[in-house]
Protein backbone atom coordinates (compact mmCIF):
# COMPACT_ATOMS: atom_id res chain seq x y z
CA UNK A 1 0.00 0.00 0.00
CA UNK A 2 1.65 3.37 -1.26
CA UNK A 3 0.09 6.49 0.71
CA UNK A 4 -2.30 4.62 2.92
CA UNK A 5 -4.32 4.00 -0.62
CA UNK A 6 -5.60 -0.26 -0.87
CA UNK A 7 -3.42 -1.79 -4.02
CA UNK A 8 -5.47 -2.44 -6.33
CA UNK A 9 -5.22 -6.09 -9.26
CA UNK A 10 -6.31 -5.75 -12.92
CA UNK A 11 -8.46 -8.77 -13.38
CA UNK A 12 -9.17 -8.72 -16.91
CA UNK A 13 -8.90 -6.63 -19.32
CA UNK A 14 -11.11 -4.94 -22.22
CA UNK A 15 -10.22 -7.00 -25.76
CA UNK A 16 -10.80 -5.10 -29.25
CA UNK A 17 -14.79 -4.61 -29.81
CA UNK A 18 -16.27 -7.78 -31.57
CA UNK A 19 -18.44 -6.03 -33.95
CA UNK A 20 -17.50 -2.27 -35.65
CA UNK A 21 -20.20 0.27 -35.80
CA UNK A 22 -19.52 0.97 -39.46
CA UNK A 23 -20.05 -2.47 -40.20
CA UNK A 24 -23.49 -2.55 -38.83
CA UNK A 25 -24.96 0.38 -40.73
CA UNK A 26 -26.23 -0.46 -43.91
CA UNK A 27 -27.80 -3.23 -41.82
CA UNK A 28 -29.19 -0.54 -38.92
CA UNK A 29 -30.29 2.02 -42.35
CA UNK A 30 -32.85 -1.00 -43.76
CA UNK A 31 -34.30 -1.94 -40.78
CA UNK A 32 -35.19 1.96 -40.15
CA UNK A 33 -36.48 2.27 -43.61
CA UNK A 34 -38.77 -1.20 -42.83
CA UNK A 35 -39.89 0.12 -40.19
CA UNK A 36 -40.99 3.90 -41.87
CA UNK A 37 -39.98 5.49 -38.12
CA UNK A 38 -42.57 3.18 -36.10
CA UNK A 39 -40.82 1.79 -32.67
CA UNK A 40 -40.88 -1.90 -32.11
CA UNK A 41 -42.97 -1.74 -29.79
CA UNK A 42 -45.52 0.79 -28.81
CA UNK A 43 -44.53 3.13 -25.99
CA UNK A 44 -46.67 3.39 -23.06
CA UNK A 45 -47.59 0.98 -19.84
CA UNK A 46 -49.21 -2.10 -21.40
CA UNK A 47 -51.12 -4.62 -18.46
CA UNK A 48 -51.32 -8.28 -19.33
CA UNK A 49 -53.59 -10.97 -17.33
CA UNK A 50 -50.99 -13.28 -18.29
CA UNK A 51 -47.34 -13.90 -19.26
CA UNK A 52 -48.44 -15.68 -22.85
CA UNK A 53 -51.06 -12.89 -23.62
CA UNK A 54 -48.00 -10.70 -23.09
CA UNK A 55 -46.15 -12.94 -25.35
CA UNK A 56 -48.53 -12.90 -27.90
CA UNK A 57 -48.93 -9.28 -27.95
CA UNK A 58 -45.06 -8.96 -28.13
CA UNK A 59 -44.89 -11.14 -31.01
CA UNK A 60 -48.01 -9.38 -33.35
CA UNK A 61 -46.05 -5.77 -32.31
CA UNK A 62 -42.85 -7.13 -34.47
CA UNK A 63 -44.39 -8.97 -37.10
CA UNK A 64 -46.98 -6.37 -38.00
CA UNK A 65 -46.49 -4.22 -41.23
């Protein structure tokens, strides 16, 4: 311990990033232009009775057109 500071160990370190923004953005530029600006999903506070009628409602918000 140098000035009364704890030492401190490296456990790992960050490696190069696995995927390059550039690389990505023809593919992130189509699915904008599929979507004409709509979110995935709907904002707002959506109640379910149920986990699967959640599901469901999930799954007809990113397959409609």
């Amino acid at each position: 311990m140098e000035n009364g500071e704890p030492q401190m160990k490296v456990i790992g370190r960050k490696g190069k990033a696995k995927v390059d923004v550039t690389t990505i953005d023809s593919l992130q530029r189509m699915a904008n232009e599929l979507r004409k600006g709509r979110p995935f999903m709907p904002k707002g506070l959506w109640r379910f009775r149920s986990h699967e009628e959640a599901d469901s409602w999930k799954l007809k918000m990113l397959t409609r057109r």
